[in-house]
Protein backbone atom coordinates (compact mmCIF):
# COMPACT_ATOMS: atom_id res chain seq x y z
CA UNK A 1 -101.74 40.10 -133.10
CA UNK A 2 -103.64 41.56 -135.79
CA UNK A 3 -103.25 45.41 -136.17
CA UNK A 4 -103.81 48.33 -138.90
CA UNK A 5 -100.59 49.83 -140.18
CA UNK A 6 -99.54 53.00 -142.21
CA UNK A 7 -97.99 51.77 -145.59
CA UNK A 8 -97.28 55.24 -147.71
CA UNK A 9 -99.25 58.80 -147.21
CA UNK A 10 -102.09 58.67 -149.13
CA UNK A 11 -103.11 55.20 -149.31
CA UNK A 12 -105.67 53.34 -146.89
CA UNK A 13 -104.57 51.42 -143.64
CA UNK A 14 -103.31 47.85 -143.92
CA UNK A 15 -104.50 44.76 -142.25
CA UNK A 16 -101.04 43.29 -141.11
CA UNK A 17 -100.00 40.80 -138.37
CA UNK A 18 -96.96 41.49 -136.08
CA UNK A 19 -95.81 39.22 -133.67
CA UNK A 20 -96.26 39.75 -129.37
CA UNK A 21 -93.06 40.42 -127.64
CA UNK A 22 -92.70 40.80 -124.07
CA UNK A 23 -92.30 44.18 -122.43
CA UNK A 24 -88.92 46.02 -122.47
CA UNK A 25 -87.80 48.03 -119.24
CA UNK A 26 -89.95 50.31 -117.89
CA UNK A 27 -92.71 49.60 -119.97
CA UNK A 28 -96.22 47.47 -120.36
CA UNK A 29 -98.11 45.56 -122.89
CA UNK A 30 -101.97 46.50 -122.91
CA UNK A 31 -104.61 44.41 -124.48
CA UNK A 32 -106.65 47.03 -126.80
CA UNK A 33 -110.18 47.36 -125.45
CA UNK A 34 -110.27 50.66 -127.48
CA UNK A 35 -108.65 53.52 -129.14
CA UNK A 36 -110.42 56.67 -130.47
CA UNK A 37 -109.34 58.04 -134.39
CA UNK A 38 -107.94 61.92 -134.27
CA UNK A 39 -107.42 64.12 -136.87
CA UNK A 40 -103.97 63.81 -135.52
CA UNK A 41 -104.29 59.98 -137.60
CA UNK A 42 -105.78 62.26 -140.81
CA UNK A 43 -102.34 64.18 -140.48
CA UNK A 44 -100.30 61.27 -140.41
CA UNK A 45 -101.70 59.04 -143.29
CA UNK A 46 -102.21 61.79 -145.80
CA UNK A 47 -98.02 62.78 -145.33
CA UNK A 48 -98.81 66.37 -143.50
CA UNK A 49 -96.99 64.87 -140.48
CA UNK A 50 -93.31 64.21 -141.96
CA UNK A 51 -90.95 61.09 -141.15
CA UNK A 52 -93.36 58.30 -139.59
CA UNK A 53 -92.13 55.38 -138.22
CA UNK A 54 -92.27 52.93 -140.95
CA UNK A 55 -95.22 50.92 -141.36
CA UNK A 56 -96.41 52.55 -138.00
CA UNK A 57 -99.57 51.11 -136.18
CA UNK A 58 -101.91 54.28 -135.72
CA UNK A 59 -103.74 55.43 -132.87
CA UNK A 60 -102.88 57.35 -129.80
CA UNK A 61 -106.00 57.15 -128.09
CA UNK A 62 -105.66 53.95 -126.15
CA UNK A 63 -107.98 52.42 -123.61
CA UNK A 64 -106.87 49.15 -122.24
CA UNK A 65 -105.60 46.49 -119.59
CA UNK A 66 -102.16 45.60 -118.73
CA UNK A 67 -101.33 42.17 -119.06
CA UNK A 68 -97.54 42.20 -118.86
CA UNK A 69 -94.75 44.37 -117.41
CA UNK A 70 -91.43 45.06 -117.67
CA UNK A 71 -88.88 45.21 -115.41
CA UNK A 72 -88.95 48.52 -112.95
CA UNK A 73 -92.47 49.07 -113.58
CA UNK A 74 -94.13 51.08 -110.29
CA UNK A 75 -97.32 51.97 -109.82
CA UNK A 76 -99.32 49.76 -112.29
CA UNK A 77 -100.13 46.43 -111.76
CA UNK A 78 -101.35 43.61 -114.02
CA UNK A 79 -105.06 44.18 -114.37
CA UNK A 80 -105.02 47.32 -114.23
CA UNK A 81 -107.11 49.90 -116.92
CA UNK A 82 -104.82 52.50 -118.69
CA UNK A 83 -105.02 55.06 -120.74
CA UNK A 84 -102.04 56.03 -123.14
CA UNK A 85 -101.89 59.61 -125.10
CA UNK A 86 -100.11 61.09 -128.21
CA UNK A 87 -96.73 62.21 -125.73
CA UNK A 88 -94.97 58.91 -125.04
CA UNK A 89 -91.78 59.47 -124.74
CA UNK A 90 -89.51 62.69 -123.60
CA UNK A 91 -85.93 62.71 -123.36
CA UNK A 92 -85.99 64.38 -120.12
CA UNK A 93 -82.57 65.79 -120.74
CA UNK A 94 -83.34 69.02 -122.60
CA UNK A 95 -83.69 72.12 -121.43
CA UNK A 96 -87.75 72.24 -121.98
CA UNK A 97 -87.81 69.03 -120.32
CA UNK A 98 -85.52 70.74 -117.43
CA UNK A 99 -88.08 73.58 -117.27
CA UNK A 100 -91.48 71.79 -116.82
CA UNK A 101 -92.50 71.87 -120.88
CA UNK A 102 -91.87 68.03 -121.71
CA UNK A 103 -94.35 69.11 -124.46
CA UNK A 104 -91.81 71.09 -126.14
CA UNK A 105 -89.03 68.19 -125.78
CA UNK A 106 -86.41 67.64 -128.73
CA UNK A 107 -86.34 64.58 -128.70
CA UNK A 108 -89.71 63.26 -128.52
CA UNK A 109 -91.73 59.91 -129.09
CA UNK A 110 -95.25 60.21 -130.42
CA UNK A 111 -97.61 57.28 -130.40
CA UNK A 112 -99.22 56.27 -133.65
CA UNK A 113 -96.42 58.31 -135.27
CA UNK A 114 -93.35 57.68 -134.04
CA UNK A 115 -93.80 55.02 -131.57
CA UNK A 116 -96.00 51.92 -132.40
CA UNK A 117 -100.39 53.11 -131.51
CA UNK A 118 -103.37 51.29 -130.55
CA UNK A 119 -104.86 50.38 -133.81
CA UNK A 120 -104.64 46.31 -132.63
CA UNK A 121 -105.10 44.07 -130.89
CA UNK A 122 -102.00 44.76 -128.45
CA UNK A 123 -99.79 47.88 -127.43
CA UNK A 124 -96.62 48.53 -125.82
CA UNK A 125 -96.06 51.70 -123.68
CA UNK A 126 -93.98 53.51 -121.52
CA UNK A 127 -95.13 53.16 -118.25
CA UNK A 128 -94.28 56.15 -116.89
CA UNK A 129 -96.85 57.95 -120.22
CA UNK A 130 -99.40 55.97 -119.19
CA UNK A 131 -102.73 56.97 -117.04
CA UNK A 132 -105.26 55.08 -114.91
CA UNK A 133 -108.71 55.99 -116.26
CA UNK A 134 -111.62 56.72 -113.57
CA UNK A 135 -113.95 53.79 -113.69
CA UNK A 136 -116.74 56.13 -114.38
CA UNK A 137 -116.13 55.65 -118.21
CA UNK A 138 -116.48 52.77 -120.78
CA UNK A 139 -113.55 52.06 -122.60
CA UNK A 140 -114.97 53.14 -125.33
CA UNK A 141 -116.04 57.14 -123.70
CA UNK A 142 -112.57 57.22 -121.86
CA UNK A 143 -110.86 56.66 -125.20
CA UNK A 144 -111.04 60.56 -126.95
CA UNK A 145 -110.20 61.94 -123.45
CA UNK A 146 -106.49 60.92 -124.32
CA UNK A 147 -106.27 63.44 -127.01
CA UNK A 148 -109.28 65.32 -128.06
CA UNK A 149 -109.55 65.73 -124.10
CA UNK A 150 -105.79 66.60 -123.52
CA UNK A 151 -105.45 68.68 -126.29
CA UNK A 152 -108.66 70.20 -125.53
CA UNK A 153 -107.92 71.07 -121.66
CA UNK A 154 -104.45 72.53 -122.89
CA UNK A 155 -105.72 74.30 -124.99
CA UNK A 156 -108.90 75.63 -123.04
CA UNK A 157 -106.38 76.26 -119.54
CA UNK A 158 -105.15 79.00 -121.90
CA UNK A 159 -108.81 80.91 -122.31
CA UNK A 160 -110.11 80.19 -119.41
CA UNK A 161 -110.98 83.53 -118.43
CA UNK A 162 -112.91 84.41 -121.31
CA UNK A 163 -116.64 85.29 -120.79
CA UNK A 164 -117.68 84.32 -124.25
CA UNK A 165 -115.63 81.53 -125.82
CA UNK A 166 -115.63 80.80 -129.95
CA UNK A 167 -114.79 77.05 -131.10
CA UNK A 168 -114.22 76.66 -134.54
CA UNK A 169 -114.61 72.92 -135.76
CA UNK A 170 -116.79 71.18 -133.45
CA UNK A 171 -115.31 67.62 -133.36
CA UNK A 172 -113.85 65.65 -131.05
CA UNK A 173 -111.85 68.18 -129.33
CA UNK A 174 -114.56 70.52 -129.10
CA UNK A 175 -117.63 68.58 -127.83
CA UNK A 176 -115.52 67.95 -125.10
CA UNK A 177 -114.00 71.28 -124.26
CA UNK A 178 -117.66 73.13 -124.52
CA UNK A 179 -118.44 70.97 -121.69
CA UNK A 180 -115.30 71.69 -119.19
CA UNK A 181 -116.03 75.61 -120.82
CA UNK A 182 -119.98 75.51 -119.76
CA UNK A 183 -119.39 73.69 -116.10
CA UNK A 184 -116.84 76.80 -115.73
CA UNK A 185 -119.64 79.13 -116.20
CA UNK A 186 -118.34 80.03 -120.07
CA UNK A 187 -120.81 80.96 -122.97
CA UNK A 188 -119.88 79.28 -125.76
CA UNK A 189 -119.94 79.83 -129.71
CA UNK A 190 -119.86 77.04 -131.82
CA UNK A 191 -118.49 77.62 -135.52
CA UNK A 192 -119.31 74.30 -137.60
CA UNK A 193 -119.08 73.74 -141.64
CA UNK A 194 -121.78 75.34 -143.29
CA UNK A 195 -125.18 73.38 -143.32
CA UNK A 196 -123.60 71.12 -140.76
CA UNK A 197 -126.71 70.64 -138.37
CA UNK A 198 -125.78 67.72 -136.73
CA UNK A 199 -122.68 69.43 -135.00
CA UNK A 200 -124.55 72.62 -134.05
CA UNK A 201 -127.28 70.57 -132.95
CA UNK A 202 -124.62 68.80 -130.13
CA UNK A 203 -123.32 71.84 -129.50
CA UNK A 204 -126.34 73.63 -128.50
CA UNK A 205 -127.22 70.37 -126.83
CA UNK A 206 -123.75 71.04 -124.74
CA UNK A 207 -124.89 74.68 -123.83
CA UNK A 208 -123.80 76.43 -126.18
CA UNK A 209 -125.24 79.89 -126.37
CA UNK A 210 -125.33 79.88 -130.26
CA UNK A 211 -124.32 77.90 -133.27
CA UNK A 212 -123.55 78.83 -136.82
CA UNK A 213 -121.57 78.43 -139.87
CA UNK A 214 -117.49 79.58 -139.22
CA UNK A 215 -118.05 82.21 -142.20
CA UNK A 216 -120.82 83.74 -139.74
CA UNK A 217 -120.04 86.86 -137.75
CA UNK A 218 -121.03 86.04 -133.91
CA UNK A 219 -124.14 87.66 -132.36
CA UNK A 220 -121.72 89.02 -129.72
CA UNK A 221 -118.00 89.69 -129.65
CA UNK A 222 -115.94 86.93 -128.66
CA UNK A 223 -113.09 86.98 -125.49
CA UNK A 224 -111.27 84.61 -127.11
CA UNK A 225 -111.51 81.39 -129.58
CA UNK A 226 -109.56 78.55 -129.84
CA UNK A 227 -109.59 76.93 -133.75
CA UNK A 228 -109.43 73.23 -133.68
CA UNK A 229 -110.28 72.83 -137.53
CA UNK A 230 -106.94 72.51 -139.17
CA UNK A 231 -108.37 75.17 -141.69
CA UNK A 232 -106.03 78.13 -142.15
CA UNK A 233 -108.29 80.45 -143.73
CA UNK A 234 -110.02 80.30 -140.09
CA UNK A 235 -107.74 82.44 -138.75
CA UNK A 236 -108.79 85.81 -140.22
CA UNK A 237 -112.68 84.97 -139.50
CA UNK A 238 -111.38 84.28 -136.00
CA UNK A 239 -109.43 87.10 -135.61
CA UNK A 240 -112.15 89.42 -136.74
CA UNK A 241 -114.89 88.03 -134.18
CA UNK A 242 -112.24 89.07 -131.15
CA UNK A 243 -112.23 92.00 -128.90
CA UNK A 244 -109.53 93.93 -128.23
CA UNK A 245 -106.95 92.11 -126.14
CA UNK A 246 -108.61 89.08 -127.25
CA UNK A 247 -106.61 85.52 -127.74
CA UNK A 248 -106.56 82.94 -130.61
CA UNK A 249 -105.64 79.42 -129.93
CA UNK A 250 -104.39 77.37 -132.23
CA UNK A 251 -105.31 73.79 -131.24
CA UNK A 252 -104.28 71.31 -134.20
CA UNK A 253 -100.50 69.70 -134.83
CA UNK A 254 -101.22 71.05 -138.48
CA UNK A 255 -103.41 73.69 -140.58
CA UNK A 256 -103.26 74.60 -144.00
CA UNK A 257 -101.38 77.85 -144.37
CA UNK A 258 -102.74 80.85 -142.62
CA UNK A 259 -103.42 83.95 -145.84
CA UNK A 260 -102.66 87.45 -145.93
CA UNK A 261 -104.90 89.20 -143.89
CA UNK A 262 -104.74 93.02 -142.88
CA UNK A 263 -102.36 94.18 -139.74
CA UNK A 264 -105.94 95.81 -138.19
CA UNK A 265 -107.27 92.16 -137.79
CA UNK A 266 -104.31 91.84 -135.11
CA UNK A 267 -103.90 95.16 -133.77
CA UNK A 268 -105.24 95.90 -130.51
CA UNK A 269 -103.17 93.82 -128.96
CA UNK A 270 -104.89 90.76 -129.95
CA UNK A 271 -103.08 87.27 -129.59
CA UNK A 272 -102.11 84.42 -131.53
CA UNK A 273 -100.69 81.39 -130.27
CA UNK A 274 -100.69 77.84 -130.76
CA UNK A 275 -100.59 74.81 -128.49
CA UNK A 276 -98.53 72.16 -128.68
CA UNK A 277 -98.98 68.43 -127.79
CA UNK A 278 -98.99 67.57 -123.80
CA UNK A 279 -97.50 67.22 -120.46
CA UNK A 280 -98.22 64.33 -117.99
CA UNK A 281 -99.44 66.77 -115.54
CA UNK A 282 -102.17 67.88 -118.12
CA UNK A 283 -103.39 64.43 -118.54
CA UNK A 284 -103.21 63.83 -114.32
CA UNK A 285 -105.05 67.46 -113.95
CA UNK A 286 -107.89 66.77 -116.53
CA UNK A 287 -108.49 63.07 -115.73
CA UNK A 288 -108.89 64.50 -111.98
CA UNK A 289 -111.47 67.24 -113.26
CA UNK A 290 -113.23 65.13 -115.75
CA UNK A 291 -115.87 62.65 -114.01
CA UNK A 292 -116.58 65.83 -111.55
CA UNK A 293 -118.23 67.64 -114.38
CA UNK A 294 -118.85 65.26 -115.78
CA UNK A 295 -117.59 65.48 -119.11
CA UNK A 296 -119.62 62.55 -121.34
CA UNK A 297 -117.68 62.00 -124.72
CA UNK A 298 -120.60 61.67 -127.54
CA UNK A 299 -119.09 58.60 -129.54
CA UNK A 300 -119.43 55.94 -132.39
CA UNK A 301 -117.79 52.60 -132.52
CA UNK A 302 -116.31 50.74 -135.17
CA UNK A 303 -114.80 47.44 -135.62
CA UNK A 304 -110.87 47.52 -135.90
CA UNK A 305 -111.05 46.16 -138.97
CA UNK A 306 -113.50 48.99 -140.12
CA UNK A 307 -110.78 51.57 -139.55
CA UNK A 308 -110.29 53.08 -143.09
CA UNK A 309 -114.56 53.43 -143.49
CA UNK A 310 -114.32 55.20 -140.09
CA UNK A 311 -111.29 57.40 -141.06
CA UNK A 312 -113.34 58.27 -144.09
CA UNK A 313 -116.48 59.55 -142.52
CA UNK A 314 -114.36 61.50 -140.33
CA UNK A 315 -112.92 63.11 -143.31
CA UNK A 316 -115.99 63.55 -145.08
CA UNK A 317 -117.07 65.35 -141.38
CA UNK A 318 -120.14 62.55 -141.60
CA UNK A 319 -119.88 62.24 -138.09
CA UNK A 320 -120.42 64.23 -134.51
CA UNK A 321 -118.41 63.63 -131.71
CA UNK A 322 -115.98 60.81 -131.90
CA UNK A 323 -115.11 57.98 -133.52
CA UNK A 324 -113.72 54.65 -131.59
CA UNK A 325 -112.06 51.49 -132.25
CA UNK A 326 -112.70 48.84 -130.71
CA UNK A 327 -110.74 45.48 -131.82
């Protein structure tokens, strides 16, 4: 099968060809019909994201059929459309495991990191990580649910209550949560790179209430915010848009480092905390939720073997929504 594979941080994606192997126990082999690109993938080729696999295949945003299974597979059948996230393996042994936060496990497997992704042709999965996808998405719209979805409802379940809702970096993640936000009766801020129209032009589309460069100071004082730009320096411009009692979410796997920032930006017991990766009963929960809204990912396709020209306009922040392999 042909696939795109991590070779050293820093350098582009590699065309490579690995042989199909049959499905160990408990898992499946999916043919690729897509897989969306997350910042997540940024993370891992530029070396922020420490001890890869070697000469991993990216992509944990897989949409695709099974077409083999391995032995003590329930549930799924040959045929069937799945969906396979960033969590894909837990050790199920440890005590966050033991408590209901698999997220938290020690010994984790991460797809397209850890664990062999859906940049190709072919994946392999663990069965029990994987997700039937409601048949009211394409492949190619079910595709960012698996993480910019995931991360997003995670990440959202924990600001819920908020009246008036800040997102700063309106991506992926965030076209998707303003929706979910909006159908829950939320007004929503969008905070977007300065001069980035395109992006505050979706997010108004979405419902948000107003739109505006993340250095701009909010025409009302937010509830809470949830940052999905992994841009430190966000923090403090956050913090100071927040009530009193207000929360911060953190929603990336990395940022560049948080600066100094005066004790009063905090005070009034305002809150800082960060989410981190997924549970299996977040993905069952928000696939449940998600054609009821209906949440409709905004998204642009590229050829597999286009993947380094697509991870480059995402970079560049050339595009809105998100972007989609499709082999």
């Amino acid at each position: 099968m042909v696939a795109m594979a991590f070779q050293a941080p820093g350098e582009p994606l590699v065309r490579v060809e690995r042989p199909l192997r049959p499905p160990k126990r408990g898992h499946l082999l999916i043919r690729v019909a897509a897989c969306g690109i997350c910042r997540t993938d940024l993370h891992v080729l530029d070396g922020d994201l420490p001890h890869p696999k070697p000469h991993v295949i990216t992509g944990h945003e897989i949409i695709g059929r099974v077409v083999a299974l391995g032995a003590d597979v329930h549930g799924i059948k040959i045929g069937d459309r799945v969906g396979v996230p960033w969590l894909g393996a837990t050790c199920g042994r440890c005590a966050y495991c033991r408590s209901g936060r698999e997220n938290l496990c020690d010994s984790p497997g991460f797809t397209g990191y850890t664990l062999d992704g859906g940049y190709a042709q072919y994946a392999t999965a663990n069965a029990a990580y994987a997700f039937k996808i409601p048949p009211e998405y394409t492949d190619a719209e079910a595709a960012p649910l698996m993480c910019a979805g995931l991360i997003g409802y995670r990440a959202w379940k924990l600001v819920r209550d908020a009246d008036r809702l800040g997102i700063y970096g309106f991506g992926a993640a965030a076209h998707i949560v303003a929706q979910l936000a909006v159908f829950h009766g939320q007004d929503i801020y969008a905070f977007t790179r300065k001069g980035d129209k395109a992006a505050q032009k979706l997010a108004r589309d979405l419902g948000a209430v107003w739109a505006g460069a993340s250095e701009s100071k909010p025409p009302k004082p937010l509830d809470a915010a949830i940052i999905f730009a992994p841009v430190g320096p966000l923090v403090p411009l956050a913090l100071a848009a927040l009530v009193k009692g207000g929360t911060l979410v953190l929603g990336g796997i990395h940022m560049t480092d948080i600066p100094a920032m005066p004790y009063a930006l905090l005070w009034g017991e305002r809150v800082v905390r960060s989410v981190a990766n997924l549970t299996r009963q977040d993905a069952i929960d928000f696939l449940e939720i998600a054609p009821r809204i209906p949440i409709r990912p905004h998204v642009t396709t590229f050829h597999l073997g286009d993947a380094n020209e697509a991870i480059a306009r995402l970079r560049k922040g050339a595009l809105t929504g998100a972007a989609v392999l499709i082999p």
